[in-house]
C-alpha atoms as a PDB file:
ATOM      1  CA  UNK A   1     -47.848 -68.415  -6.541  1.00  0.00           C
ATOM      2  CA  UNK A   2     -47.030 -64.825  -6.191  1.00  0.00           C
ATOM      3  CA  UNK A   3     -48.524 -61.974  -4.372  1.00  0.00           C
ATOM      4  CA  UNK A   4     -51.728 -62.614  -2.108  1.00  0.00           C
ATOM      5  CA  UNK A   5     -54.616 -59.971  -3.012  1.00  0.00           C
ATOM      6  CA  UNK A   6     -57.839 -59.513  -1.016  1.00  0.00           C
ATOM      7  CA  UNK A   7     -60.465 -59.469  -3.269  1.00  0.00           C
ATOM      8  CA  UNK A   8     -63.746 -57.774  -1.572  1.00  0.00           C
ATOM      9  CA  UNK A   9     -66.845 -58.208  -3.939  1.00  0.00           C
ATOM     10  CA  UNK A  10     -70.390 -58.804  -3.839  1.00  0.00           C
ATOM     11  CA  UNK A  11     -70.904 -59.990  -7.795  1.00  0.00           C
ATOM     12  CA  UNK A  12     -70.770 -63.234  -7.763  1.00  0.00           C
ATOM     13  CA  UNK A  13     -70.056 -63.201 -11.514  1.00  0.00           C
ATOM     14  CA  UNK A  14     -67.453 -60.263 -11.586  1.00  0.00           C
ATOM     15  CA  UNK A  15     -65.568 -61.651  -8.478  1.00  0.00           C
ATOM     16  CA  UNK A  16     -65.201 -65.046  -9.682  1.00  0.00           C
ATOM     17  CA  UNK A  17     -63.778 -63.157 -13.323  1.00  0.00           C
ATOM     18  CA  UNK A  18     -61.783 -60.840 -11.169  1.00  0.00           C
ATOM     19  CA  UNK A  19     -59.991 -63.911  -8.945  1.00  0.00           C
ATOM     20  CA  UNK A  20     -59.775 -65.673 -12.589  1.00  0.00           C
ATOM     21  CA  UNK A  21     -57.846 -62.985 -13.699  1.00  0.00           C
ATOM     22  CA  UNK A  22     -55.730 -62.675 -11.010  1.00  0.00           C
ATOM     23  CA  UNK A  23     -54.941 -65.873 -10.792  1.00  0.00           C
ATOM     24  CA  UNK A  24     -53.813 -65.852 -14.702  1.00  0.00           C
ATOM     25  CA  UNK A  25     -51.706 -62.879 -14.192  1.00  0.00           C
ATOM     26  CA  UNK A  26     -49.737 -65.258 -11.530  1.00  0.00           C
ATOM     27  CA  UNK A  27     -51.531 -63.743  -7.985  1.00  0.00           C
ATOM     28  CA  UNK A  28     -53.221 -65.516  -5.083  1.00  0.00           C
ATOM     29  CA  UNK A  29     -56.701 -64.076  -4.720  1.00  0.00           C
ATOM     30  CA  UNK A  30     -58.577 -64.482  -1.329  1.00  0.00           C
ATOM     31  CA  UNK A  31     -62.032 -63.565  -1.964  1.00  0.00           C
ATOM     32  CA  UNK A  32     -64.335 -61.861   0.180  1.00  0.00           C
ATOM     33  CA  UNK A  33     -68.198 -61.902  -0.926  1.00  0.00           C
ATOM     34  CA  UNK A  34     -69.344 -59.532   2.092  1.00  0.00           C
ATOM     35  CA  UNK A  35     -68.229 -56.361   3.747  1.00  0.00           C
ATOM     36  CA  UNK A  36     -66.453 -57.292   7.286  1.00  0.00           C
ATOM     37  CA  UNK A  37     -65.592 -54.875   9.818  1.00  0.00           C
ATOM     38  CA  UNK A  38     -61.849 -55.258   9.820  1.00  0.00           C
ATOM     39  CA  UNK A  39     -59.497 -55.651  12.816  1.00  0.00           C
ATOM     40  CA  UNK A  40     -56.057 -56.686  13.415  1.00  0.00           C
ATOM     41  CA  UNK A  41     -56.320 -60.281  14.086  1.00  0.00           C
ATOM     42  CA  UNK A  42     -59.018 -60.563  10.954  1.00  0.00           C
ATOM     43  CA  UNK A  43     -57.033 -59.179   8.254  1.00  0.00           C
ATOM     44  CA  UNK A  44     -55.203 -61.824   6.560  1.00  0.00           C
ATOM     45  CA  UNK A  45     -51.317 -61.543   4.809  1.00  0.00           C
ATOM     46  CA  UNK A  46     -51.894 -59.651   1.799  1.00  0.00           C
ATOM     47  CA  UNK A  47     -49.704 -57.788  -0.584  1.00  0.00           C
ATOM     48  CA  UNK A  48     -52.843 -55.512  -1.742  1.00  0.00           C
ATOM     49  CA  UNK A  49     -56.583 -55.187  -1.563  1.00  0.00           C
ATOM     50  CA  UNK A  50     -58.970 -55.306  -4.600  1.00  0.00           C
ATOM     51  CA  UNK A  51     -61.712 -53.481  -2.453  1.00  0.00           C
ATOM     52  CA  UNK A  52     -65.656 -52.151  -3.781  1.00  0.00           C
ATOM     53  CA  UNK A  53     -67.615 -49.972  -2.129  1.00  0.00           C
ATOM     54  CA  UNK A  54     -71.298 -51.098  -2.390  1.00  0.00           C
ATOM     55  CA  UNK A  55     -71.179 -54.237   0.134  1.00  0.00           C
ATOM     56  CA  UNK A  56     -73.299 -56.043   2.477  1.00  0.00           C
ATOM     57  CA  UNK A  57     -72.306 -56.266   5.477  1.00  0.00           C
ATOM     58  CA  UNK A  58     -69.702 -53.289   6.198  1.00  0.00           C
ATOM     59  CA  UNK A  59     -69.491 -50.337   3.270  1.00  0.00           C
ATOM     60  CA  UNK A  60     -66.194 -50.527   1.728  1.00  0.00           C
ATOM     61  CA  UNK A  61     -65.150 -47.572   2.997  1.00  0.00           C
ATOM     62  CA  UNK A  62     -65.649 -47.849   6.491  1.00  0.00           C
ATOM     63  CA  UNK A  63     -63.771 -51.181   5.917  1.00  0.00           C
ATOM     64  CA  UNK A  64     -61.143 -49.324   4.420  1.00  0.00           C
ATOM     65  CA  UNK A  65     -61.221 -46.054   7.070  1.00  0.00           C
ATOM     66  CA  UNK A  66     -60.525 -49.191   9.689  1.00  0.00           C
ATOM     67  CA  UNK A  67     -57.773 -50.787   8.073  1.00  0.00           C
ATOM     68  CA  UNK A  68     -55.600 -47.482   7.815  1.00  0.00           C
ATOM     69  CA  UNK A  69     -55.639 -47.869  11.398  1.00  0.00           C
ATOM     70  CA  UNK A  70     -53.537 -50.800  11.510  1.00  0.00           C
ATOM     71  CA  UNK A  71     -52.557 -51.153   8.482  1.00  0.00           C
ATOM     72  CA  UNK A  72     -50.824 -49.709   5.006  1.00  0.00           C
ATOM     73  CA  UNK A  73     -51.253 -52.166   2.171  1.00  0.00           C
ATOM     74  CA  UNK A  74     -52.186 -50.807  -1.020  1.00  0.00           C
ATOM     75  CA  UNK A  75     -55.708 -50.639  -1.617  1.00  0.00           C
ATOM     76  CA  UNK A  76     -57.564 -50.054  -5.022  1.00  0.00           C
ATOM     77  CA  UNK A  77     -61.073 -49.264  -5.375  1.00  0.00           C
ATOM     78  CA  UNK A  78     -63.121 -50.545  -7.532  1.00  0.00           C
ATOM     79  CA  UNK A  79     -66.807 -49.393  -8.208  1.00  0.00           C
ATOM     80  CA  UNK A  80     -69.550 -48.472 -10.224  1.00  0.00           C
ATOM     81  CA  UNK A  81     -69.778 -45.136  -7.647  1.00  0.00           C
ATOM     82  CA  UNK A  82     -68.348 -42.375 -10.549  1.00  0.00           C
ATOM     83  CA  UNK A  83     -68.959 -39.716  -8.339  1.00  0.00           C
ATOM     84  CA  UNK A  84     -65.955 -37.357  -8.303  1.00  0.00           C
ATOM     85  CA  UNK A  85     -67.238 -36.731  -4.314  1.00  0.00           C
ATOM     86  CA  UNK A  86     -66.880 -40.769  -3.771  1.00  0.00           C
ATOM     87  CA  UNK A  87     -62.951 -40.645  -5.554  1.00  0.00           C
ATOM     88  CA  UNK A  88     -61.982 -37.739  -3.052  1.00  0.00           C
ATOM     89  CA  UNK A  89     -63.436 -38.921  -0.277  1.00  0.00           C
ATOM     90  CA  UNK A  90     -62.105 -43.099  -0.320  1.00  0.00           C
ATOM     91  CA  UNK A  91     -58.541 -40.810  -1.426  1.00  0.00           C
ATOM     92  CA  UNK A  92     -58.574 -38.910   1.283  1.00  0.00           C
ATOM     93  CA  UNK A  93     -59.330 -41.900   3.841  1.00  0.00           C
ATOM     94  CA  UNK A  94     -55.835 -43.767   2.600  1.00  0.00           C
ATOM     95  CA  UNK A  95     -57.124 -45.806  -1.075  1.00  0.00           C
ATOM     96  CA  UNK A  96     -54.313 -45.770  -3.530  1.00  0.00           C
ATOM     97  CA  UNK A  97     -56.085 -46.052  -6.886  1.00  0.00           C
ATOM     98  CA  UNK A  98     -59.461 -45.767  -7.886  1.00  0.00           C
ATOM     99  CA  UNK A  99     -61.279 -47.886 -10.998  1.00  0.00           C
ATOM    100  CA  UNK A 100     -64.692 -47.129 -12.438  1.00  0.00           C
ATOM    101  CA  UNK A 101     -66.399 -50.578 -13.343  1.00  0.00           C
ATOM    102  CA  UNK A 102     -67.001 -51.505 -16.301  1.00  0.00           C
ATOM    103  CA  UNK A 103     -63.371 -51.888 -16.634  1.00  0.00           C
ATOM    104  CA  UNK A 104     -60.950 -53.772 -18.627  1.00  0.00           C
ATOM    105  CA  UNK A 105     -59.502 -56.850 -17.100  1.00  0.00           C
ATOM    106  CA  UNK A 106     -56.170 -55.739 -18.469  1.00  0.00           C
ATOM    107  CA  UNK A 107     -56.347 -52.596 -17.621  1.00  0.00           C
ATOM    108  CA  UNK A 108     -56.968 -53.833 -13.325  1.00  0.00           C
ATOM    109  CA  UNK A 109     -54.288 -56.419 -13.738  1.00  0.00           C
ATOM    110  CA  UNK A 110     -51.495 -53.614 -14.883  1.00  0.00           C
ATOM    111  CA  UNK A 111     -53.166 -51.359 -12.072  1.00  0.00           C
ATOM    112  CA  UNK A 112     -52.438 -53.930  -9.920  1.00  0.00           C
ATOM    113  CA  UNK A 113     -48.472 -54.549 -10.942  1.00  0.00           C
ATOM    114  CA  UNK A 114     -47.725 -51.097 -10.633  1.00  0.00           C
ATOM    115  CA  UNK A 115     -48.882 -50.641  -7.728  1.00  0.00           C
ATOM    116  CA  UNK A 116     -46.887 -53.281  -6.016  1.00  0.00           C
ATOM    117  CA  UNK A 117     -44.020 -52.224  -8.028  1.00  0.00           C
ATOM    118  CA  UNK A 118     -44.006 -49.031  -5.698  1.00  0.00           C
ATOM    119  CA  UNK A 119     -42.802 -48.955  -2.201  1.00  0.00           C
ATOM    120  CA  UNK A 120     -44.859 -48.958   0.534  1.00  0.00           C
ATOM    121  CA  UNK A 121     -45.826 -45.672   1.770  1.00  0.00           C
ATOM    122  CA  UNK A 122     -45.512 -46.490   5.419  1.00  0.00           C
ATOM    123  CA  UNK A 123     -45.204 -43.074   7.135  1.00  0.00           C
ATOM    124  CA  UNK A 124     -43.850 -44.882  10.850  1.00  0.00           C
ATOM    125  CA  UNK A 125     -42.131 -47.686  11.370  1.00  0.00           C
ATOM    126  CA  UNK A 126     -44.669 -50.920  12.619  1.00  0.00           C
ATOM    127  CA  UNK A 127     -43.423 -50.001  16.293  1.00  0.00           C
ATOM    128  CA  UNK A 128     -43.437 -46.243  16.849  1.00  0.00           C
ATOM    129  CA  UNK A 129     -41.579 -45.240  20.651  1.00  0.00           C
ATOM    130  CA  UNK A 130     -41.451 -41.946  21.691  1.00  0.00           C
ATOM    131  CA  UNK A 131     -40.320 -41.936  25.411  1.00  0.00           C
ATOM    132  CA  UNK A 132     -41.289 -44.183  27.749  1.00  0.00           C
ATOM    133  CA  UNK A 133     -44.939 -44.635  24.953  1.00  0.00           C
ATOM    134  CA  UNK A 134     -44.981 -47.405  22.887  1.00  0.00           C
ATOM    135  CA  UNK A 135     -47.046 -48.204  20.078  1.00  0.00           C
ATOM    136  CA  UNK A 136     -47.443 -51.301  18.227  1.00  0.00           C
ATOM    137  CA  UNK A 137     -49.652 -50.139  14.683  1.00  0.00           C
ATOM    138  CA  UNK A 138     -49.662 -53.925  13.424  1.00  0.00           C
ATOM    139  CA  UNK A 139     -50.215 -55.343  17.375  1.00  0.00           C
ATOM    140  CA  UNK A 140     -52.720 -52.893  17.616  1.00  0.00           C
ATOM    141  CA  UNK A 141     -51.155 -52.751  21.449  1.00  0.00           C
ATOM    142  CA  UNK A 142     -49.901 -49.500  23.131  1.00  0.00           C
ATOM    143  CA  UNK A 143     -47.812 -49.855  26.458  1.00  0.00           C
ATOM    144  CA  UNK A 144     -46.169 -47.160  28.660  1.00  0.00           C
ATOM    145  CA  UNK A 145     -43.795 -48.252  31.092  1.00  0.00           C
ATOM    146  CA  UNK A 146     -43.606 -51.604  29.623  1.00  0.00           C
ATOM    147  CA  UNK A 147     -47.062 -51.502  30.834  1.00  0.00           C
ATOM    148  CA  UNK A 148     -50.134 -52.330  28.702  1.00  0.00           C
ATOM    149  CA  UNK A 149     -52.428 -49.327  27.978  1.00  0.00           C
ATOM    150  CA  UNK A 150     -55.938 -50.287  27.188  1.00  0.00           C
ATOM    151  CA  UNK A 151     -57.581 -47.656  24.762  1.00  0.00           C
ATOM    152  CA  UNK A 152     -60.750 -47.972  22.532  1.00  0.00           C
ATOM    153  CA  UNK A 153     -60.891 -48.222  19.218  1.00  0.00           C
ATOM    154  CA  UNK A 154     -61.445 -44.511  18.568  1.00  0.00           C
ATOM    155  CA  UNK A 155     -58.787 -43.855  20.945  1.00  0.00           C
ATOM    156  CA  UNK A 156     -56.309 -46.347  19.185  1.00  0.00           C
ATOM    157  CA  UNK A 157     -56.760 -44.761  16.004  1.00  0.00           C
ATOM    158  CA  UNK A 158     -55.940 -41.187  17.215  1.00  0.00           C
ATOM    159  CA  UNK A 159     -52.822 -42.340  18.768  1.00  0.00           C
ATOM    160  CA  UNK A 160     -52.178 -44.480  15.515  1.00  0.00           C
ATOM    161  CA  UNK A 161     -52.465 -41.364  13.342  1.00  0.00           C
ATOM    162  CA  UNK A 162     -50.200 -39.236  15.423  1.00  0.00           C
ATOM    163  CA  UNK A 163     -47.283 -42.012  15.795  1.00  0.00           C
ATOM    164  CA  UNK A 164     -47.240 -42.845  11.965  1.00  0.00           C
ATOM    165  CA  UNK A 165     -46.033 -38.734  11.741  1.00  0.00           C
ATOM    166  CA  UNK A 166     -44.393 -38.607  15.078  1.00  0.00           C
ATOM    167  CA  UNK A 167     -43.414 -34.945  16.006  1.00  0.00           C
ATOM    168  CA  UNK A 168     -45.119 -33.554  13.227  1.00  0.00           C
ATOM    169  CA  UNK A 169     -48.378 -31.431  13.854  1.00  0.00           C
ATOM    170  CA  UNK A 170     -51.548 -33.086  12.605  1.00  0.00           C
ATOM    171  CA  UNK A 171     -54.809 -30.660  11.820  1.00  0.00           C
ATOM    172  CA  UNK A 172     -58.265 -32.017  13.513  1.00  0.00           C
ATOM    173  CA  UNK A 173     -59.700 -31.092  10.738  1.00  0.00           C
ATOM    174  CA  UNK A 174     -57.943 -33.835   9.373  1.00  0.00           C
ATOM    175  CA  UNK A 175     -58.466 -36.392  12.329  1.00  0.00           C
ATOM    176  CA  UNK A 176     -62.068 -35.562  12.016  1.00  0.00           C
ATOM    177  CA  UNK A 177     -62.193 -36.968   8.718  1.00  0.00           C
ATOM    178  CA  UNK A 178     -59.721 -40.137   9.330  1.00  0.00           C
ATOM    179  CA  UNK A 179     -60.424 -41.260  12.953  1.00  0.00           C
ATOM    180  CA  UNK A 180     -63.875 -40.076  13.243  1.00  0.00           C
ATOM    181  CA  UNK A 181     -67.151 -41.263  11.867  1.00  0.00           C
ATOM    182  CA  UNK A 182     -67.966 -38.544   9.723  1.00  0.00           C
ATOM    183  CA  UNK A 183     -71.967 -39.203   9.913  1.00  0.00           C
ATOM    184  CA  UNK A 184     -72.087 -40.189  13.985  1.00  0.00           C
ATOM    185  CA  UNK A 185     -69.218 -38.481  15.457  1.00  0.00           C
ATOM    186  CA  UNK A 186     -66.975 -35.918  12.974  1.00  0.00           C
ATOM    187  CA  UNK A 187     -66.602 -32.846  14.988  1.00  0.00           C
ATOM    188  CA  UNK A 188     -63.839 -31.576  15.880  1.00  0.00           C
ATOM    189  CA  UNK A 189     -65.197 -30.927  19.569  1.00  0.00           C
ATOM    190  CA  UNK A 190     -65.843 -34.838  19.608  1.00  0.00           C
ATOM    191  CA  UNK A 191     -62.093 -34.728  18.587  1.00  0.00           C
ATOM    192  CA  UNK A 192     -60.933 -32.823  21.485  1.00  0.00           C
ATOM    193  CA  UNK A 193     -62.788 -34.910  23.589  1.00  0.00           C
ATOM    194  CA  UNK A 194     -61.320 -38.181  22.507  1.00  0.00           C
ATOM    195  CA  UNK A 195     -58.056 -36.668  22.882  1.00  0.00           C
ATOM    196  CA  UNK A 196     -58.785 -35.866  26.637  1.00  0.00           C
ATOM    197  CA  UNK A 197     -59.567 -39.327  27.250  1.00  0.00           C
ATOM    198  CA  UNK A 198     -56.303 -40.394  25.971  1.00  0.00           C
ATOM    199  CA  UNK A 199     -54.512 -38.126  27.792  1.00  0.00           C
ATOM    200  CA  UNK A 200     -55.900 -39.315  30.694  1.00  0.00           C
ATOM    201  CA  UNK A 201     -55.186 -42.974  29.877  1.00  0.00           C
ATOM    202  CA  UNK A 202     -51.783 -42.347  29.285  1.00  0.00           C
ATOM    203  CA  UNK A 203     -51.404 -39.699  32.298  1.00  0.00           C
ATOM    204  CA  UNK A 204     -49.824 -36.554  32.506  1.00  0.00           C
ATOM    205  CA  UNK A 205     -46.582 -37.182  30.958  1.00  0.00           C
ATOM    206  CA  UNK A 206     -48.788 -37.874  27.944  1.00  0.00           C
ATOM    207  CA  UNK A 207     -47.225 -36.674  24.717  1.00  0.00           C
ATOM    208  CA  UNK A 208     -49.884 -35.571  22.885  1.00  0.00           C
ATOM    209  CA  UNK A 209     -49.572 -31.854  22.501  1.00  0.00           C
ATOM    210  CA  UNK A 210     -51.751 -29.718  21.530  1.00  0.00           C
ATOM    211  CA  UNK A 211     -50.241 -27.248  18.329  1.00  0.00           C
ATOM    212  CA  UNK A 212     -52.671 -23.909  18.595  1.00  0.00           C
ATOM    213  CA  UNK A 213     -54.893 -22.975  15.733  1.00  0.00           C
ATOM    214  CA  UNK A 214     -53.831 -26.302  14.139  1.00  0.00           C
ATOM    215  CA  UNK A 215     -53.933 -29.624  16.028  1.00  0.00           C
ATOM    216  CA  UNK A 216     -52.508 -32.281  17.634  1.00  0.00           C
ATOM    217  CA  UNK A 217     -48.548 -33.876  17.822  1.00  0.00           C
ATOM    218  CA  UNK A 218     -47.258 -36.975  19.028  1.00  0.00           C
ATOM    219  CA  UNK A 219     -43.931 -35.445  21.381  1.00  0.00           C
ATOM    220  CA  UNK A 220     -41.793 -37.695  23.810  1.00  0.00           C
ATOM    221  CA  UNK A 221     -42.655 -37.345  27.233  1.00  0.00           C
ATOM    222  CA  UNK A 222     -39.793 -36.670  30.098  1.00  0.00           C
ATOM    223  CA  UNK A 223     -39.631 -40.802  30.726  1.00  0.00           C
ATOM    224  CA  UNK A 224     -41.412 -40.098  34.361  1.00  0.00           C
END
């Protein structure tokens, strides 16, 4: 077989057409028929992710806002949401593509091969180390020291955004809207506050700095 896909949809009907398909066109489909909140450890080996957006379980794009914390695999939407608000946003939170069901089976399939014909767009290595920091984005672990670091999830996902663009100044505005819950927790005060309690975790030789009037950067710290 070639490429694995992870196929997330509800339809019983269009899912079992969709895995069909992909199966014809020479993929291996795993198929999800539920929303899952996705960590780490969950997420199985795929090449790409066939992902909708109206799910029980966990809405597609909070499954997809959690995987960009771990993860880069392609992702494709595909919904009947033809909102031009919906495209932006699930763009702006790391999807690579964006289909409007109905669709033609062809026309997903070719979607598909092109975009694993790309390369990845990893922005960091797997294993970012600045210093005496270490971060692990596919381990989901963080160690300073050689010593483990235990950070919550919000906190893991800051520090994951910063070490994919390592010395490079990151707005809030735009950790708001890709670490935070937009509709519990996207202020950019919660923001700063999150980023105290990582500072804290990884103590005073930290290496998250803060760039005035625009953000946050991921520096190395003096190895003390």
């Amino acid at each position: 077989m070639g490429d694995r896909i992870l196929l997330v949809e509800d339809d019983p009907q269009l899912g079992a057409q969709i895995a069909e398909h992909l199966r014809g066109a020479g993929f291996e489909p795993t198929w999800w028929r539920e929303g899952r909140r996705l960590t780490p450890e969950g997420m199985p080996e795929v090449s790409l992710v066939v992902l909708d957006l109206m799910l029980p379980g966990t809405y597609g794009l909070d499954m997809l806002k959690a995987l960009r914390t771990f993860s880069e695999v392609p992702v494709l939407i595909l919904s009947a949401r033809n909102d031009t608000l919906d495209k932006v946003r699930a763009l702006k939170l790391g999807a690579d593509d964006y289909m409007t069901k109905p669709f033609w089976p062809e026309e997903l399939i070719e979607r598909v091969r092109a975009r694993l014909r790309r390369p990845s767009l990893q922005k960091a290595d797997a294993v970012v180390e600045l210093g005496p920091l270490r971060v692990d984005l596919q381990a989901h672990e963080v160690s300073l020291h050689g010593q483990p670091v235990e950070l919550t999830r919000v906190e893991f996902a800051l520090l994951a955004a910063l070490a994919r663009r390592p010395r490079e100044a990151v707005t809030r505005q735009w950790l708001v809207e890709h670490v935070l819950d937009p509709e519990r927790e996207g202020t950019e005060r919660t923001l700063d506050v999150h980023v105290s309690r990582l500072r804290r975790k990884l103590g005073p030789q930290h290496g998250v700095e803060t760039v005035w009037g625009v953000g946050y950067r991921l520096v190395p710290g003096d190895g003390t």
